[in-house]
C-alpha atoms as a PDB file:
ATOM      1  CA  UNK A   1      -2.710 -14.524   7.320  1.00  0.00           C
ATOM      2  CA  UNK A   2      -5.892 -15.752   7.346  1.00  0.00           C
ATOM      3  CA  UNK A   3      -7.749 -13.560  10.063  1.00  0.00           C
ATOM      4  CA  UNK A   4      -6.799 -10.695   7.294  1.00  0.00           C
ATOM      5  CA  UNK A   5      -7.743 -12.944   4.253  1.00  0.00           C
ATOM      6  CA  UNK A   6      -9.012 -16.196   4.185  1.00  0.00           C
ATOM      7  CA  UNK A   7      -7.692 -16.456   0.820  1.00  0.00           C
ATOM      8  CA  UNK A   8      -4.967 -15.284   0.166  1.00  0.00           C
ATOM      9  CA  UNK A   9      -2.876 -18.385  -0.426  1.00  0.00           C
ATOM     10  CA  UNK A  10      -4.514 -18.423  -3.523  1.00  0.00           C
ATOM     11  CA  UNK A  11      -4.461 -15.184  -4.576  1.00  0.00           C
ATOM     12  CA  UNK A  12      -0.528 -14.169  -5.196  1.00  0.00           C
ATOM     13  CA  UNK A  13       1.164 -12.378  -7.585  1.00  0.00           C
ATOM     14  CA  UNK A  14       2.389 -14.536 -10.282  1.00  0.00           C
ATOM     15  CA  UNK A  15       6.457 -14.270  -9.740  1.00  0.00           C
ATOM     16  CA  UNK A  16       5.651 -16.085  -6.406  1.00  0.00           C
ATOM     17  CA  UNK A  17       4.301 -19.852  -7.095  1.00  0.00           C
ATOM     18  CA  UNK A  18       2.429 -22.013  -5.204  1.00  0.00           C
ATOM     19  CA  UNK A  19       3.398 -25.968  -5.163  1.00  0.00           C
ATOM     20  CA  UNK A  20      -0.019 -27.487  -5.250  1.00  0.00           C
ATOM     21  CA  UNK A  21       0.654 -31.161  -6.214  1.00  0.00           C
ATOM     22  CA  UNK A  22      -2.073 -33.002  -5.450  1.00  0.00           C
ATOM     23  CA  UNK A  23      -4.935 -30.875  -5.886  1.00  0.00           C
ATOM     24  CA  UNK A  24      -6.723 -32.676  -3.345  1.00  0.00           C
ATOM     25  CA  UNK A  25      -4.369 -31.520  -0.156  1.00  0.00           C
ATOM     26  CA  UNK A  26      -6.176 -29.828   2.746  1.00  0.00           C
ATOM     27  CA  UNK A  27      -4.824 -26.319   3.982  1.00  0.00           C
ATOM     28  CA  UNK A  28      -2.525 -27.266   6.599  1.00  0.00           C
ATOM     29  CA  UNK A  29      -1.194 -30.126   4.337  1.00  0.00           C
ATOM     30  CA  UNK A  30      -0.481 -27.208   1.696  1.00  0.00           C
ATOM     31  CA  UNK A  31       0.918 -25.180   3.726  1.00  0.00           C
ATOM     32  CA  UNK A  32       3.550 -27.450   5.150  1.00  0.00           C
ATOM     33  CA  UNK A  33       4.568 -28.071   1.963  1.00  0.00           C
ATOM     34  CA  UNK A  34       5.509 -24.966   0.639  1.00  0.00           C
ATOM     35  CA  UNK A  35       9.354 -24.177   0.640  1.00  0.00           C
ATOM     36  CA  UNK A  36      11.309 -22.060   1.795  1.00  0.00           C
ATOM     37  CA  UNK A  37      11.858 -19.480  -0.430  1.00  0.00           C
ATOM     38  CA  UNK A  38       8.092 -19.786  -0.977  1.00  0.00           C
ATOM     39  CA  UNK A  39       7.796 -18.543   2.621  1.00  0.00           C
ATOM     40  CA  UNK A  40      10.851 -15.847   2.133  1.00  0.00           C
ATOM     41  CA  UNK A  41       8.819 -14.446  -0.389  1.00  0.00           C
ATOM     42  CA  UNK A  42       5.569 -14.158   1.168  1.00  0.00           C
ATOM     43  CA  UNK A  43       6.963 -12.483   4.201  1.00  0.00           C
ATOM     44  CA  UNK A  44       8.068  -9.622   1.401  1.00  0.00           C
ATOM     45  CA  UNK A  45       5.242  -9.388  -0.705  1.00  0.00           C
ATOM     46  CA  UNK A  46       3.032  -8.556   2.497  1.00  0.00           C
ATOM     47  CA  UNK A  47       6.124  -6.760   4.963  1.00  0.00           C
ATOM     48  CA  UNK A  48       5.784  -9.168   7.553  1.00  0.00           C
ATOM     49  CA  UNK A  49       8.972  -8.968   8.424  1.00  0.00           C
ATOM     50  CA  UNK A  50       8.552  -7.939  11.890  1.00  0.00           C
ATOM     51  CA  UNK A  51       6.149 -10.775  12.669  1.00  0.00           C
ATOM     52  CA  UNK A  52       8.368 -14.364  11.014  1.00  0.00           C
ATOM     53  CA  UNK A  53      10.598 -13.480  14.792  1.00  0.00           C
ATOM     54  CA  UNK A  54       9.744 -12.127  18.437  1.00  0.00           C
ATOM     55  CA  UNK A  55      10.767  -8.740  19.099  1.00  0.00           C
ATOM     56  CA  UNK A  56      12.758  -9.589  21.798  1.00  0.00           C
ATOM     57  CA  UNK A  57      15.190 -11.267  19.551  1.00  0.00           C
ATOM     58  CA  UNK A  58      15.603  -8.672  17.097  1.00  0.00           C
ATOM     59  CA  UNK A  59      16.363  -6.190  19.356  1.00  0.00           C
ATOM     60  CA  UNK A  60      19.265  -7.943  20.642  1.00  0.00           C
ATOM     61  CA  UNK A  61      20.070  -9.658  17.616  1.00  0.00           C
ATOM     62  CA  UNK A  62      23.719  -8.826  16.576  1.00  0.00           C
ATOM     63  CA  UNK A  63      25.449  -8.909  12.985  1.00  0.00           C
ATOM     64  CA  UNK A  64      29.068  -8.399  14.614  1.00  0.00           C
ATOM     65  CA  UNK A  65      28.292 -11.750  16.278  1.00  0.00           C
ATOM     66  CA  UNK A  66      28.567 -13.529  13.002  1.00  0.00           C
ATOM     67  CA  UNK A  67      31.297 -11.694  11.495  1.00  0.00           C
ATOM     68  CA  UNK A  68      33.262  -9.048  13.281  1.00  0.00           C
ATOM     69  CA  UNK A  69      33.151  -6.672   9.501  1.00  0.00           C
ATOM     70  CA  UNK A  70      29.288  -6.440   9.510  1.00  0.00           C
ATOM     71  CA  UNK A  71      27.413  -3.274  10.027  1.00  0.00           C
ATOM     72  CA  UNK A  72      25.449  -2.203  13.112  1.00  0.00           C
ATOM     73  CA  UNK A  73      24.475   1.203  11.522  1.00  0.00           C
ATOM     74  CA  UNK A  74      23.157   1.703   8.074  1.00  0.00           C
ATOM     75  CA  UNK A  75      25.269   5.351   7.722  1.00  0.00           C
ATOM     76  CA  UNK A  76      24.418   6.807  11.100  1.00  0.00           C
ATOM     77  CA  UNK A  77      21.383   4.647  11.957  1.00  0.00           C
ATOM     78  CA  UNK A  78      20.934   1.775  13.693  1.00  0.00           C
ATOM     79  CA  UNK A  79      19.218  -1.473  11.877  1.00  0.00           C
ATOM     80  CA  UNK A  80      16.092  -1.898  12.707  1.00  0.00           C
ATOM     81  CA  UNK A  81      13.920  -4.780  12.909  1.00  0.00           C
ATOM     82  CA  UNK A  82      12.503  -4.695   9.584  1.00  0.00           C
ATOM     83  CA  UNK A  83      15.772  -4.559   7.941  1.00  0.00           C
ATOM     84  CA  UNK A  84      17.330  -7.089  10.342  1.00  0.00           C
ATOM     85  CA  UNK A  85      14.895  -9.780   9.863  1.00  0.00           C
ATOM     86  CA  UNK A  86      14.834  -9.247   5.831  1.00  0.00           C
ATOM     87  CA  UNK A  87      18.867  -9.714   6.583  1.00  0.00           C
ATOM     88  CA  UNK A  88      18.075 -13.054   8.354  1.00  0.00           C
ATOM     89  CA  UNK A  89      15.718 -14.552   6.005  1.00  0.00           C
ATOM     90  CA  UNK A  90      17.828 -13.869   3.129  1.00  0.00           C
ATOM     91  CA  UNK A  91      21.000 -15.573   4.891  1.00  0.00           C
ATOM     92  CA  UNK A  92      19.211 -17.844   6.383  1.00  0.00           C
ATOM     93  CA  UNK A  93      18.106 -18.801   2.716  1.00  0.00           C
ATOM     94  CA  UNK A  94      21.489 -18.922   1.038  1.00  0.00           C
ATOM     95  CA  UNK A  95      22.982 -21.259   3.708  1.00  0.00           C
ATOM     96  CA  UNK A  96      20.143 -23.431   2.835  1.00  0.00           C
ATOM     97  CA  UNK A  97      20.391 -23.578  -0.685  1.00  0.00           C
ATOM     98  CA  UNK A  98      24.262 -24.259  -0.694  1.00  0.00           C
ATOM     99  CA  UNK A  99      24.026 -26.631   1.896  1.00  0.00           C
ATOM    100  CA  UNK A 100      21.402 -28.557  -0.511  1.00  0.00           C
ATOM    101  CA  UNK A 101      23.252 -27.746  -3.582  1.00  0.00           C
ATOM    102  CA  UNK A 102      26.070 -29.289  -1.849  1.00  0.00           C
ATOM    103  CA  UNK A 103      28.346 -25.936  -2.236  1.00  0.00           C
ATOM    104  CA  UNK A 104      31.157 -25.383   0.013  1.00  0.00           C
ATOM    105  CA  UNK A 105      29.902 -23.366   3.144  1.00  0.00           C
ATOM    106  CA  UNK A 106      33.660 -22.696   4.203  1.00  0.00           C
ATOM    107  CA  UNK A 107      34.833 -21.181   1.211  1.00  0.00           C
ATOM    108  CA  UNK A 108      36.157 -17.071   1.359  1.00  0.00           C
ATOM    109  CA  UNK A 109      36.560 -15.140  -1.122  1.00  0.00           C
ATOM    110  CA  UNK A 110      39.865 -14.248  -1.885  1.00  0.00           C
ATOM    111  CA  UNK A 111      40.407 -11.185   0.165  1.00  0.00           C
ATOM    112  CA  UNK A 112      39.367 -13.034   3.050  1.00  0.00           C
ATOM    113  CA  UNK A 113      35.884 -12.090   3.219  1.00  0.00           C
ATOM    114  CA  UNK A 114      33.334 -14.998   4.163  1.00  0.00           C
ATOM    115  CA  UNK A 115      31.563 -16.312   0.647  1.00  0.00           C
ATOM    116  CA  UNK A 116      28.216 -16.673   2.644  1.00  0.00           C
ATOM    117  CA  UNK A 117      27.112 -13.336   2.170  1.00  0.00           C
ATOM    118  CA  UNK A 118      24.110 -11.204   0.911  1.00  0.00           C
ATOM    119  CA  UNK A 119      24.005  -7.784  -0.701  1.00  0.00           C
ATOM    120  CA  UNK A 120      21.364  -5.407   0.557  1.00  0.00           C
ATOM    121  CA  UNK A 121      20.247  -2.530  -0.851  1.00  0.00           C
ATOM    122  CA  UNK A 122      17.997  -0.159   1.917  1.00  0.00           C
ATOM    123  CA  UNK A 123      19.535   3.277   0.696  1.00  0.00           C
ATOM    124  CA  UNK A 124      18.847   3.319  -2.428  1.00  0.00           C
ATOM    125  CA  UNK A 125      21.548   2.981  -4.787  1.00  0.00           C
ATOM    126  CA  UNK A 126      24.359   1.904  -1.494  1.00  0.00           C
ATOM    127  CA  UNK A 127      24.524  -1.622  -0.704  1.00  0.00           C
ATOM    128  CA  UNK A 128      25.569  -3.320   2.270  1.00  0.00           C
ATOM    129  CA  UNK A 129      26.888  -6.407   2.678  1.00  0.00           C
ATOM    130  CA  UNK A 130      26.222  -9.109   5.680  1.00  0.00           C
ATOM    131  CA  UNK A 131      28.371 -12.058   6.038  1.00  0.00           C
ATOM    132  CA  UNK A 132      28.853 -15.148   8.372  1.00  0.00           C
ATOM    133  CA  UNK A 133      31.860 -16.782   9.067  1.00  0.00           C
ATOM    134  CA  UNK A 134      32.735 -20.473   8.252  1.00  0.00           C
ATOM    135  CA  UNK A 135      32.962 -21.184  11.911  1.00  0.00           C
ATOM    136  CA  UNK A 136      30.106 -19.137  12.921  1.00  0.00           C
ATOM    137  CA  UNK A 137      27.220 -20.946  11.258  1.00  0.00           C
ATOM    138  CA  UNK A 138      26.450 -23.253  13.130  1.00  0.00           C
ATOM    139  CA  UNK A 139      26.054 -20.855  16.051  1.00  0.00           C
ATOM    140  CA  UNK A 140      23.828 -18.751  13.576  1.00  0.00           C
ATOM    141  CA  UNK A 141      21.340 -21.340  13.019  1.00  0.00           C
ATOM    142  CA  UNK A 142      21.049 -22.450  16.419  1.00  0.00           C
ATOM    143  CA  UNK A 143      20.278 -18.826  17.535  1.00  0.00           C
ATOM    144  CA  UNK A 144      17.781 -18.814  14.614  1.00  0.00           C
ATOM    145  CA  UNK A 145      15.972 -22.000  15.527  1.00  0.00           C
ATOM    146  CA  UNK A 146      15.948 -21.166  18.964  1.00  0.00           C
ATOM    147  CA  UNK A 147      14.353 -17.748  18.580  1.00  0.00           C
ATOM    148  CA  UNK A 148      11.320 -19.502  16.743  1.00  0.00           C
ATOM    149  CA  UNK A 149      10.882 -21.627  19.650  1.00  0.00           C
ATOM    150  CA  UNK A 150      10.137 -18.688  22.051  1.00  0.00           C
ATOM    151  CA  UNK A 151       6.678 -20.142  22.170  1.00  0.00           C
END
């Protein structure tokens, strides 16, 4: 981000909100301790979707894996990259916030579909939903942490 901008931590749009604290942090220490929605945020305000995971891993990466219901094909094209690592990031950000919120990760709703779900709207006006199974998560994350420790 900063080879394009050396600023542009400071210069966001005001619905996304920088946690300065001390004033007197360095960059790095700032950085580090931004959240994660913070982060989830940034990554769509500048569609750098493509670049928070290796290619590699979205290319294979699988919905079905998670929960056998989920779409490959948004009507009669496949997800791409983009789409699957906005998919990821928001997941990945509601299993977080229940977990610390101390929700029930388990819990389906009651026509069996998993609770732990987003909504996603890339055809304007028809949503999609992705979901994980209760005894899938854990196999989730772990795919997720490992593919950011390609490197």
């Amino acid at each position: 981000m900063c080879q394009s901008n050396k600023d542009w931590l400071f210069n966001l749009p005001d619905d996304i909100r920088l946690d300065v604290g001390d004033k007197t942090q360095d960059h790095d220490t700032l950085i580090s301790r931004q959240t994660f929605n913070f982060w989830v945020k940034i990554v769509e305000y500048y569609k750098i979707h493509n670049c928070a995971f290796e290619e590699d891993f979205l290319d294979s990466f699988s919905f079905k894996k998670y929960y056998n219901k989920n779409k490959e094909r948004l009507n009669k094209y496949r997800l791409n990259n983009y789409q699957k690592a906005h998919i990821i990031l928001l997941l990945t950000r509601n299993i977080r916030n229940r977990a610390f919120h101390n929700e029930n990760l388990l819990k389906l709703r009651k026509s069996g579909i998993p609770r732990l779900s987003v909504k996603i709207d890339f055809n304007e006006g028809k949503f999609f939903y992705f979901s994980i199974e209760p005894n899938m998560i854990v196999k989730y994350l772990d795919d997720i942490l490992e593919s950011l420790g390609v490197k």
